[in-house]
C-alpha atoms as a PDB file:
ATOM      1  CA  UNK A   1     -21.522  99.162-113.702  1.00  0.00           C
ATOM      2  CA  UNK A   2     -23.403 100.605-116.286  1.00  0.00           C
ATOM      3  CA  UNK A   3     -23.216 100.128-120.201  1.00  0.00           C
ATOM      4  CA  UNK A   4     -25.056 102.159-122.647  1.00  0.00           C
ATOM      5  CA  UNK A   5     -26.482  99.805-125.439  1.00  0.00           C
ATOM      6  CA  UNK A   6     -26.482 100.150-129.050  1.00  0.00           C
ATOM      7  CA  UNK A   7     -29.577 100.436-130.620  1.00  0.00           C
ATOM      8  CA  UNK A   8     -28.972  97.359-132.735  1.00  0.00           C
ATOM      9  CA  UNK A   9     -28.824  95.531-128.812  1.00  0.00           C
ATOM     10  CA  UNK A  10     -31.878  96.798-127.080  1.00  0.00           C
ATOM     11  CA  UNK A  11     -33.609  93.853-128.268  1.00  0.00           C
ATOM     12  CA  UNK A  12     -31.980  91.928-125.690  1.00  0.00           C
ATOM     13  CA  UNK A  13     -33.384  94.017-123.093  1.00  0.00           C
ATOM     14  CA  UNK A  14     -37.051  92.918-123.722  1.00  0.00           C
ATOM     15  CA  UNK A  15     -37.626  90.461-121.156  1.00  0.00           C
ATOM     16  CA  UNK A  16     -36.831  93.116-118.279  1.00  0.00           C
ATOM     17  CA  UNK A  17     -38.858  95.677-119.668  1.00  0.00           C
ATOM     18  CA  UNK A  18     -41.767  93.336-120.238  1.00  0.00           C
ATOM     19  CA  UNK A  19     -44.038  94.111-117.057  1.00  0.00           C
ATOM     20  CA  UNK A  20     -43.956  97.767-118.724  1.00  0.00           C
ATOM     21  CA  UNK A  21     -45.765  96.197-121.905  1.00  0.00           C
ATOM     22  CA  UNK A  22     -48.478  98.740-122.107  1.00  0.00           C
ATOM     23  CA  UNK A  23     -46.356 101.142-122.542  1.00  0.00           C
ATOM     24  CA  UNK A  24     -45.400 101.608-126.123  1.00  0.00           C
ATOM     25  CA  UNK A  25     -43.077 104.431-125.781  1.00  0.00           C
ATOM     26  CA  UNK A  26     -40.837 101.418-124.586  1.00  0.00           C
ATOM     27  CA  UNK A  27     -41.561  99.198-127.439  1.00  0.00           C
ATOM     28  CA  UNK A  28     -40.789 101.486-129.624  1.00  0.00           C
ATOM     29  CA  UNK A  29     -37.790 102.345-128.055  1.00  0.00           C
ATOM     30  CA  UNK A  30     -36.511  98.543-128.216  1.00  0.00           C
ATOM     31  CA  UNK A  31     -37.767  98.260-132.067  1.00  0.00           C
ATOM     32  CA  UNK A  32     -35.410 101.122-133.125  1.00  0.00           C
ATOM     33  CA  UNK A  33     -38.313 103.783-134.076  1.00  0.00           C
ATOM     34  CA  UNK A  34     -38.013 105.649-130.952  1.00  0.00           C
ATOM     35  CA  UNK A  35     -34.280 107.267-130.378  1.00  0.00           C
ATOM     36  CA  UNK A  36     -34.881 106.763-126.900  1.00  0.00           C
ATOM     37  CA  UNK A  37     -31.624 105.394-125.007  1.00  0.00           C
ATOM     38  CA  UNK A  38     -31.179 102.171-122.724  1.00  0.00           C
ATOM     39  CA  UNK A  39     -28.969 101.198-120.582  1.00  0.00           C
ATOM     40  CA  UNK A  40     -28.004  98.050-118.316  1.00  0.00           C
ATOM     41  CA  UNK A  41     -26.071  96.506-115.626  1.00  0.00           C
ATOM     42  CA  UNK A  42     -24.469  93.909-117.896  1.00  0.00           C
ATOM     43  CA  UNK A  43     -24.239  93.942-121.805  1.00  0.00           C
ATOM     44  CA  UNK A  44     -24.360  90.607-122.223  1.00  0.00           C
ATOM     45  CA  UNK A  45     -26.705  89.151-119.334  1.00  0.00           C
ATOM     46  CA  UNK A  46     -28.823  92.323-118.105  1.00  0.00           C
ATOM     47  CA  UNK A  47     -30.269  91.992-115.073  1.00  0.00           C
ATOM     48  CA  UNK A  48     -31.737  95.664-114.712  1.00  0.00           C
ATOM     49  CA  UNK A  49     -32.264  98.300-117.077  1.00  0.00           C
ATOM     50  CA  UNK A  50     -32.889 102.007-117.603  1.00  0.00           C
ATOM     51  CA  UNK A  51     -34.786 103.657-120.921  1.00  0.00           C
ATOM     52  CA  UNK A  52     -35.365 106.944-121.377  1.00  0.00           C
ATOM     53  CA  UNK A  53     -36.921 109.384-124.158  1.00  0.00           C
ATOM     54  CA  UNK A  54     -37.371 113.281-123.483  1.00  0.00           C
ATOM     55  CA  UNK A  55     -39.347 112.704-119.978  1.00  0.00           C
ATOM     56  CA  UNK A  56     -40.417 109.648-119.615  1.00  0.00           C
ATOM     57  CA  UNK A  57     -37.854 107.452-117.297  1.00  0.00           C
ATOM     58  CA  UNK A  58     -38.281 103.624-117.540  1.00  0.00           C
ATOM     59  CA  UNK A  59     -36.608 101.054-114.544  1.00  0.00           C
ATOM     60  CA  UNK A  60     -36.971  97.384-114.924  1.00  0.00           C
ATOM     61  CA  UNK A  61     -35.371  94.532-113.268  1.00  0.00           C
ATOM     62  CA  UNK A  62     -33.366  94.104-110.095  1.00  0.00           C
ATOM     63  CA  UNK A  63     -32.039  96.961-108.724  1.00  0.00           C
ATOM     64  CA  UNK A  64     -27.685  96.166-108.385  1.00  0.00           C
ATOM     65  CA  UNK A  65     -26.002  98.859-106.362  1.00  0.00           C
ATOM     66  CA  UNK A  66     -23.206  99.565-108.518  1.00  0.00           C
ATOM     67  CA  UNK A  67     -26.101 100.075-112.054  1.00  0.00           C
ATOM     68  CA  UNK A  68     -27.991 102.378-108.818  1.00  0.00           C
ATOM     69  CA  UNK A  69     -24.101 103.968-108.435  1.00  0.00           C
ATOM     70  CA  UNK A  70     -23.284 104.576-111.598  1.00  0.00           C
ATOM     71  CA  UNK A  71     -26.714 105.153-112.989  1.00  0.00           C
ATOM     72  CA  UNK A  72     -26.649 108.207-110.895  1.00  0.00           C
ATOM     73  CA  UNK A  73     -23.488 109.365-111.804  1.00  0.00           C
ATOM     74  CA  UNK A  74     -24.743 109.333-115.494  1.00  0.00           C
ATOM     75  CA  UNK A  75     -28.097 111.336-114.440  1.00  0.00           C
ATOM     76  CA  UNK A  76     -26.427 114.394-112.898  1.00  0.00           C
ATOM     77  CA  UNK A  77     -23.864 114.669-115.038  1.00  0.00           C
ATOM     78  CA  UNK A  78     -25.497 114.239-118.772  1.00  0.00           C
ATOM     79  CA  UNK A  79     -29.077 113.318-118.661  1.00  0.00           C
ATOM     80  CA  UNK A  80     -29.865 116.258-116.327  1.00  0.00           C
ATOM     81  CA  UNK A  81     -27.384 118.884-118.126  1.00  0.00           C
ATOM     82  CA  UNK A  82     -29.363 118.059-121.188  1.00  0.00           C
ATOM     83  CA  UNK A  83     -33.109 118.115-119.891  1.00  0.00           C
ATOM     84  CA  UNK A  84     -32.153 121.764-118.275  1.00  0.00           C
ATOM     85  CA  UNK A  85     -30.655 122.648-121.828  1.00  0.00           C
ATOM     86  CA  UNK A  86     -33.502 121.598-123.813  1.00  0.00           C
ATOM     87  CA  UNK A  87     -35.691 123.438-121.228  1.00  0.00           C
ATOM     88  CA  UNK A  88     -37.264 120.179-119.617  1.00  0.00           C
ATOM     89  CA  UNK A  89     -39.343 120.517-116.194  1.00  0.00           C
ATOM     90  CA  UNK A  90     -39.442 117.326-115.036  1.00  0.00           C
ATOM     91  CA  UNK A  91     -39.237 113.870-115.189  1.00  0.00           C
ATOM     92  CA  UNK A  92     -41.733 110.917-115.363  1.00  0.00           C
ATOM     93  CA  UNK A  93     -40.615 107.872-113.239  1.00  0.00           C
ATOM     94  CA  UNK A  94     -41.904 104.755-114.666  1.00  0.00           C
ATOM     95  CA  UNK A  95     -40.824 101.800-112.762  1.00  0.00           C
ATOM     96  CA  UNK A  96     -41.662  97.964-113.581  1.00  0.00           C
ATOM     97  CA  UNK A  97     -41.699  97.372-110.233  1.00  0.00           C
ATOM     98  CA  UNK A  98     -42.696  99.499-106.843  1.00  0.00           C
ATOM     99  CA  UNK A  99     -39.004  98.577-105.079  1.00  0.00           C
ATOM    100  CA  UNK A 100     -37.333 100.752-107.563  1.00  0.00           C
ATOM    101  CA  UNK A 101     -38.619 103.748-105.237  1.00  0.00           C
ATOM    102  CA  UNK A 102     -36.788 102.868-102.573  1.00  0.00           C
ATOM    103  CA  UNK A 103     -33.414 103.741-104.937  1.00  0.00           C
ATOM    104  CA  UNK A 104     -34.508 106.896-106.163  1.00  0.00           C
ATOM    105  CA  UNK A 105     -33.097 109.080-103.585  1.00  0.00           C
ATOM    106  CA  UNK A 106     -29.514 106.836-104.295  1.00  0.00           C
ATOM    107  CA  UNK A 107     -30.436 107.872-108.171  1.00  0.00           C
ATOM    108  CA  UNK A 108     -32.053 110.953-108.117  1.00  0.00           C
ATOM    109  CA  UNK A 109     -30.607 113.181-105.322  1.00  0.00           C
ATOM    110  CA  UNK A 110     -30.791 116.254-105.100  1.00  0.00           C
ATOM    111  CA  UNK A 111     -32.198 116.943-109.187  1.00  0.00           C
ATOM    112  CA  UNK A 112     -35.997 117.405-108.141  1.00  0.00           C
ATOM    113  CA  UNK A 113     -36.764 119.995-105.984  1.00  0.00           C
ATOM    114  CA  UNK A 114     -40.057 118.316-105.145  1.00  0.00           C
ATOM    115  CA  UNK A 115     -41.576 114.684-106.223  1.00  0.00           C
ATOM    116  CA  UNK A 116     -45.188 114.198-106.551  1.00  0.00           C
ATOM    117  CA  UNK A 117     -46.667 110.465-106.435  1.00  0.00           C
ATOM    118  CA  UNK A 118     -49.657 110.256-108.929  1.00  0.00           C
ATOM    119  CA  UNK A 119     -51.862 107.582-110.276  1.00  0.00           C
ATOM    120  CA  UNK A 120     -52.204 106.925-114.270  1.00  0.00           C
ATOM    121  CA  UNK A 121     -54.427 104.526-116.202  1.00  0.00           C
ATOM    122  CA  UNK A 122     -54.688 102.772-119.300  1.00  0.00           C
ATOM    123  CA  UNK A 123     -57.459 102.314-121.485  1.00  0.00           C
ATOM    124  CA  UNK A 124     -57.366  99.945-124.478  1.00  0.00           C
ATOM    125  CA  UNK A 125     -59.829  99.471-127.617  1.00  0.00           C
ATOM    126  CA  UNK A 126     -59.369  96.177-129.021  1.00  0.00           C
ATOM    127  CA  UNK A 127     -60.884  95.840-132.614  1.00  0.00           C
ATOM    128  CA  UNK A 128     -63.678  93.151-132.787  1.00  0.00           C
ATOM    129  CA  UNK A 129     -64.390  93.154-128.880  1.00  0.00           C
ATOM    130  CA  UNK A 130     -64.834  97.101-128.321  1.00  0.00           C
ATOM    131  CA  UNK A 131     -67.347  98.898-130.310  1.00  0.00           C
ATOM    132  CA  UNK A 132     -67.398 102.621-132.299  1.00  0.00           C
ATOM    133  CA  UNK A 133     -70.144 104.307-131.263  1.00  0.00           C
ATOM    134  CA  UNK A 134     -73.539 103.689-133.697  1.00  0.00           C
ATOM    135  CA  UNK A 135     -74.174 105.831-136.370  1.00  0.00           C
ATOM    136  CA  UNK A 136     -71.670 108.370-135.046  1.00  0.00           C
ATOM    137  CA  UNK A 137     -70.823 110.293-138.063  1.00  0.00           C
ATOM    138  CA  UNK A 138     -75.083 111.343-137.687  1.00  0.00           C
ATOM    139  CA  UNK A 139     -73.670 113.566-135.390  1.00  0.00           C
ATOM    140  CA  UNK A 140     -71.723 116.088-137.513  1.00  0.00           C
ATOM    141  CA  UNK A 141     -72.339 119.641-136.684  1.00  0.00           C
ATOM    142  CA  UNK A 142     -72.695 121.472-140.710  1.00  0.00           C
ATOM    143  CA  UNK A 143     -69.882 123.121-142.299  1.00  0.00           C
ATOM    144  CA  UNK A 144     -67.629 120.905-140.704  1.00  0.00           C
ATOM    145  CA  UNK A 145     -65.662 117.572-142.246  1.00  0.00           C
ATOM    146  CA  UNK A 146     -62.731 115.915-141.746  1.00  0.00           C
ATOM    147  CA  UNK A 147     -58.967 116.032-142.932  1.00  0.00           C
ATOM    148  CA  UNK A 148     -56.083 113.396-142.611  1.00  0.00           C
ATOM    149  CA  UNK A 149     -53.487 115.155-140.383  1.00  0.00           C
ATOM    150  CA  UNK A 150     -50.509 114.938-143.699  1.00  0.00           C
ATOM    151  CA  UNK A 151     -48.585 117.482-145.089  1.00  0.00           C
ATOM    152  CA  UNK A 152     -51.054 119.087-146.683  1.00  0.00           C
ATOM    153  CA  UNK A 153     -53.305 119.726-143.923  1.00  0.00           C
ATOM    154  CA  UNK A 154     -50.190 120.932-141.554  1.00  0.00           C
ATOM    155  CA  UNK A 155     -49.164 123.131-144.573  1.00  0.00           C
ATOM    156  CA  UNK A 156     -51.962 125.469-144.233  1.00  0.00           C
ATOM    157  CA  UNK A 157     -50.815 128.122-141.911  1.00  0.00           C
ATOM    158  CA  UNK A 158     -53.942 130.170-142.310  1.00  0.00           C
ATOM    159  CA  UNK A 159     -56.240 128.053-140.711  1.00  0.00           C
ATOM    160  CA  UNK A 160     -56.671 129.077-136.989  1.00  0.00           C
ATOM    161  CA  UNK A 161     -54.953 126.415-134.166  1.00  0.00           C
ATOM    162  CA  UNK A 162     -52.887 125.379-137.481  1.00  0.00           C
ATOM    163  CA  UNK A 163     -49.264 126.319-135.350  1.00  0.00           C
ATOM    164  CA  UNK A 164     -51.375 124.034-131.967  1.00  0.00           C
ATOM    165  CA  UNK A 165     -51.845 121.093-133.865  1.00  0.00           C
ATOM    166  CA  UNK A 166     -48.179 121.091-135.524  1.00  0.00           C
ATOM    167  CA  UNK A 167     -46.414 121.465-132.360  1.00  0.00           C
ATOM    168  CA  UNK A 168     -48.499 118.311-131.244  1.00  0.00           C
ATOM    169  CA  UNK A 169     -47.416 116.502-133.809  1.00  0.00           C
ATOM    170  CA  UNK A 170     -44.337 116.774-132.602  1.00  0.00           C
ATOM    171  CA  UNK A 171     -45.130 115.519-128.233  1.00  0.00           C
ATOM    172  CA  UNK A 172     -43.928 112.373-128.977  1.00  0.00           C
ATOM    173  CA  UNK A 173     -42.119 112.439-132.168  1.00  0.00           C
ATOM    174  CA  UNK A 174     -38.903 114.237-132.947  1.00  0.00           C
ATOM    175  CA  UNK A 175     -40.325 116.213-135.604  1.00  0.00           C
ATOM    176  CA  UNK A 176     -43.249 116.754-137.934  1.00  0.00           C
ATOM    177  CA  UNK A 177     -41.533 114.614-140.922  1.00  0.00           C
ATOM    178  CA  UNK A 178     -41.169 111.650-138.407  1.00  0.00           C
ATOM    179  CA  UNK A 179     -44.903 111.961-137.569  1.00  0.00           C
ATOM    180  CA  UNK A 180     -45.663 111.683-141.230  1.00  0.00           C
ATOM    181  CA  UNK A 181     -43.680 108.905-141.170  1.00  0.00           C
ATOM    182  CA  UNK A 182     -44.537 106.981-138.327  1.00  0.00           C
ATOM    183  CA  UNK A 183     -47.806 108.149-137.482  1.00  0.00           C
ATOM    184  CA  UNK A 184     -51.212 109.188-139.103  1.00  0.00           C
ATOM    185  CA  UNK A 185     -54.314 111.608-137.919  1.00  0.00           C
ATOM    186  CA  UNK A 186     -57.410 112.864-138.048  1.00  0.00           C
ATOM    187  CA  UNK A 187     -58.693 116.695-137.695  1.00  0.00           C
ATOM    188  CA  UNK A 188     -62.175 117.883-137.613  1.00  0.00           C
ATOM    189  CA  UNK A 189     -62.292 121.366-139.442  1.00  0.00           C
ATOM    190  CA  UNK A 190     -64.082 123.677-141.794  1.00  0.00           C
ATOM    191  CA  UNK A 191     -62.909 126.448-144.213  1.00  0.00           C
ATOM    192  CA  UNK A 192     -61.399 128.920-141.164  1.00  0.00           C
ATOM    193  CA  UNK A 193     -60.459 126.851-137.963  1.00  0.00           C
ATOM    194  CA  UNK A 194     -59.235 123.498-137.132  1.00  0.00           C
ATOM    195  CA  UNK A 195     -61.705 122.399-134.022  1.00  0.00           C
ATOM    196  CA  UNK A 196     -60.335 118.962-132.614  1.00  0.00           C
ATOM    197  CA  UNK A 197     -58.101 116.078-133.467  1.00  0.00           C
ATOM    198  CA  UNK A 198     -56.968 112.627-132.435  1.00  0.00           C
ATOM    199  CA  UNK A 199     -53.400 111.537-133.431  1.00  0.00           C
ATOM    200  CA  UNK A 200     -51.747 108.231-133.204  1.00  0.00           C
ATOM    201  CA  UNK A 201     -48.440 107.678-130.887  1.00  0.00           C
ATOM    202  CA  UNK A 202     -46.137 105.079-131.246  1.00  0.00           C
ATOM    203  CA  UNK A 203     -46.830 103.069-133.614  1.00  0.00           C
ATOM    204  CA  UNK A 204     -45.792  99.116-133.740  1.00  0.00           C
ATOM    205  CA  UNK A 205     -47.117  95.791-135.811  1.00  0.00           C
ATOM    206  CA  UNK A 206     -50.669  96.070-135.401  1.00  0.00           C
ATOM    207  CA  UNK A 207     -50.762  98.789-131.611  1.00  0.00           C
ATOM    208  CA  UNK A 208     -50.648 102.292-131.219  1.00  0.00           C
ATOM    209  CA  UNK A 209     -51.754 104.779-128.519  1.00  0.00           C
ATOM    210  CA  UNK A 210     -53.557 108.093-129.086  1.00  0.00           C
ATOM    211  CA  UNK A 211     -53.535 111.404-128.384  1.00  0.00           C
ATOM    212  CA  UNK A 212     -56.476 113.510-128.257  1.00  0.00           C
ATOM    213  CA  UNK A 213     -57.389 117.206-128.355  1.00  0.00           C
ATOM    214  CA  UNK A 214     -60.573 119.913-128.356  1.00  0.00           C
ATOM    215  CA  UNK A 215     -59.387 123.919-129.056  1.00  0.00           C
ATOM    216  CA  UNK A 216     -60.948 125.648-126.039  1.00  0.00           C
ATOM    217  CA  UNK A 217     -63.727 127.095-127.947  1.00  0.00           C
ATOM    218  CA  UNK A 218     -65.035 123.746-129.452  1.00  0.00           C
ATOM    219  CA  UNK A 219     -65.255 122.221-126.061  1.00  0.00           C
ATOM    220  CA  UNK A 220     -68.384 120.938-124.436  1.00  0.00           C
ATOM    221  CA  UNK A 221     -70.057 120.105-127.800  1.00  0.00           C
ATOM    222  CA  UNK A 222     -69.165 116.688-128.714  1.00  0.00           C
ATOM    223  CA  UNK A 223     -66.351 117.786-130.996  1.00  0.00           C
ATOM    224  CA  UNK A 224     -63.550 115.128-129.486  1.00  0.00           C
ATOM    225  CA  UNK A 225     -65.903 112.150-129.755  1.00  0.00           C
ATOM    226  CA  UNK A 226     -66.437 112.708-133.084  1.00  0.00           C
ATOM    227  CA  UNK A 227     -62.421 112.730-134.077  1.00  0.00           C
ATOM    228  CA  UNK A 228     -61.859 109.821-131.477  1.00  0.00           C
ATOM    229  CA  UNK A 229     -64.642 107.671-133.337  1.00  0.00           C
ATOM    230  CA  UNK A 230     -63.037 108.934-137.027  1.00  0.00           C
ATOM    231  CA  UNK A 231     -59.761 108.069-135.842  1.00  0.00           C
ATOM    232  CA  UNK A 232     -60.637 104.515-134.484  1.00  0.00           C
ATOM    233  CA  UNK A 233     -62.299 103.772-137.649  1.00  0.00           C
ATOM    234  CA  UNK A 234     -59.068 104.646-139.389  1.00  0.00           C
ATOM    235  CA  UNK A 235     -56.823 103.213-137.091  1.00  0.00           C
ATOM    236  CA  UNK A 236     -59.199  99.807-137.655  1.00  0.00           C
ATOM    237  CA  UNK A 237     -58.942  99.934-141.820  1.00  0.00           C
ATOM    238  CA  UNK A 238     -55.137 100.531-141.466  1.00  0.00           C
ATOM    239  CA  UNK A 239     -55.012  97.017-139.714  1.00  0.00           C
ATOM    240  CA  UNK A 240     -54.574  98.401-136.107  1.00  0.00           C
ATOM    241  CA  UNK A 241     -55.691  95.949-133.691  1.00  0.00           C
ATOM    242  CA  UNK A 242     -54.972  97.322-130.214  1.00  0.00           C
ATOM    243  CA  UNK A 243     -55.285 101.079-129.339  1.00  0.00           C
ATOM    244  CA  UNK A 244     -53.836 102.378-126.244  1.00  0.00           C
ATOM    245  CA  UNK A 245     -55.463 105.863-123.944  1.00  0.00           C
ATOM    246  CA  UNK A 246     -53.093 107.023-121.252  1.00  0.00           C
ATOM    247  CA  UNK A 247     -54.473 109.735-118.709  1.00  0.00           C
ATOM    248  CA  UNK A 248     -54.109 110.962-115.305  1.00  0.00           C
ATOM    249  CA  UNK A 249     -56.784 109.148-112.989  1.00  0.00           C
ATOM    250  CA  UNK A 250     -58.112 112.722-111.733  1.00  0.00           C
ATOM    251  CA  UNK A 251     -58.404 113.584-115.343  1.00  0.00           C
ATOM    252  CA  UNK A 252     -61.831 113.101-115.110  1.00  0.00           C
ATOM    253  CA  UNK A 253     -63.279 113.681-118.470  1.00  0.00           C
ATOM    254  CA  UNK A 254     -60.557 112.305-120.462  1.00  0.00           C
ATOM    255  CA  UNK A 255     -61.186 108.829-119.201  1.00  0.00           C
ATOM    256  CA  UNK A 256     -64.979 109.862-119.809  1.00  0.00           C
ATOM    257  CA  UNK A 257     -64.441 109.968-122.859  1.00  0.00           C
ATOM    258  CA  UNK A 258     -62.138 106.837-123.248  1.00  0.00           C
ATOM    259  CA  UNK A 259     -65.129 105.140-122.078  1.00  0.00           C
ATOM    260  CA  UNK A 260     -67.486 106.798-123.652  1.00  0.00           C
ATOM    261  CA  UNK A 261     -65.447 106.161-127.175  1.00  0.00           C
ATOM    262  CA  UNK A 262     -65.561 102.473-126.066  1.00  0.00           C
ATOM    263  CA  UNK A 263     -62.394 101.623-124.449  1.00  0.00           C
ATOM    264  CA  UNK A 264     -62.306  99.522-121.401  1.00  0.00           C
ATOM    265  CA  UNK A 265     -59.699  99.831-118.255  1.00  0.00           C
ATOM    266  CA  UNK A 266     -57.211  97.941-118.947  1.00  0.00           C
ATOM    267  CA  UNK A 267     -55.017  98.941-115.770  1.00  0.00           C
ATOM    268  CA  UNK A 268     -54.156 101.829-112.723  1.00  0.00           C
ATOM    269  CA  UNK A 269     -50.439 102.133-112.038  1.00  0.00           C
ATOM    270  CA  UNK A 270     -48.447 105.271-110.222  1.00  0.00           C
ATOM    271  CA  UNK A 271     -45.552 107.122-111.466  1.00  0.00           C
ATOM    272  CA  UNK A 272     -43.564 109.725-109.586  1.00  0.00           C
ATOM    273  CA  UNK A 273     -43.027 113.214-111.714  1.00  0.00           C
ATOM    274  CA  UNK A 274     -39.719 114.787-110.479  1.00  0.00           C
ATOM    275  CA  UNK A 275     -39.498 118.761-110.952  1.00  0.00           C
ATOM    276  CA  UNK A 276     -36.544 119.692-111.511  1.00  0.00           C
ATOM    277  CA  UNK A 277     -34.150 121.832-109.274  1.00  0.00           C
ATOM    278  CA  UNK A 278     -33.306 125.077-111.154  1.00  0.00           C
END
């Protein structure tokens, strides 16, 4: 059995998605300011669930056979349509627990035409136990400052990397007026060219997570730590508490420069990316 919830009932489905906690893309799913999609075994005593938003692919709980049945029956014949449609690659398996592998071939069939198991981790900066780097803003190269990422700033098509940074406004929003909404930014520039900038990502209470990015020809010269350190500052006055780095363990230099920003590990877990079958 499978029932797809309303978003006014996702609440519910809290306890089984817990163990996926550091994951805000799930939290914000459950608080309504995500239009993400859950479903579960049993409306009205859940004992395993499935979320979803664009790629990422939540499973929590106890895998049932018939949720495993019919949870594959929904896959192939809507979620799947409408990733091909929309022009989706693949998908990012997220389970709360590793037993939830041993279902994906019952789930998944035939929809990837390969799987790759990779290894993810988590960094977290935790305002009054990690610190911003000293005297960081020192380090500003001349002719440079920097902008809030608002309306104004994504307005002003002339700048170079202008279109860049709006269509990452939008790679985990819906749309640029929902990041305005939901989120905030910070963009190191000067009068021509936008050189770096470090966005929040699903925001909730007092957590958000970040995304972070140098234009190729402003890499290599400190350019990202200096929008990671303005954008922690500004994440701290606007009363965040907890800030959240996600990157690919072989990603070498981004979780360089998680640490070298001043967040600490905060956990290594392994997700399975499905490409899909054309």
């Amino acid at each position: 059995m499978l029932s797809l919830l309303s978003p006014s009932n996702y609440a519910f489905t809290g306890r089984l998605f817990q163990p996926l906690d550091e994951h805000l893309t799930i939290t914000s799913i459950l608080e309504g300011l995500t239009p993400g999609e859950i479903a579960v075994d049993d409306p009205n005593h859940p004992t395993c669930a499935a979320a979803w938003f664009r790629h990422k692919f939540f499973l929590a709980g106890d895998p049932e056979p018939g949720f495993i049945t019919a949870l594959a029956e929904y896959f192939h014949s809507t979620l799947l349509p409408e990733a091909k449609n929309n022009g989706q690659e693949i998908f990012m398996l997220m389970p709360a627990s590793p037993i939830w592998k041993n279902h994906y071939p019952a789930i998944f069939g035939s929809a990837f035409s390969r799987q790759v198991d990779a290894l993810r981790e988590t960094y977290t900066f935790t305002a009054g136990k990690n610190a911003l780097i000293p005297a960081w803003r020192d380090r500003m190269p001349e002719e440079f400052c920097f902008s809030a990422v608002d309306a104004g700033l994504l307005s002003q098509a002339h700048l170079k990397h202008s279109a860049y940074l709006v269509d990452e406004t939008q790679s985990e929003r819906t749309s640029v007026q929902d990041f305005l909404a939901q989120s905030f930014g910070v963009c190191l520039r000067n009068d021509e060219t936008l050189a770096a900038w470090c966005l929040s990502e699903y925001n909730h209470g007092t957590r958000c997570e970040v995304g972070i990015a140098t234009v190729d020809e402003y890499q290599r010269r400190g350019f990202g730590t200096l929008a990671g350190c303005a954008f922690l500052e500004e994440a701290i006055q606007r009363g965040y508490r907890e800030i959240g780095w996600h990157c690919w363990k072989n990603n070498q230099a981004s979780a360089a420069l998680a640490r070298k920003l001043g967040f600490s590990l905060f956990n290594e877990y392994e997700v399975t990316l499905g490409f899909i079958t054309e």
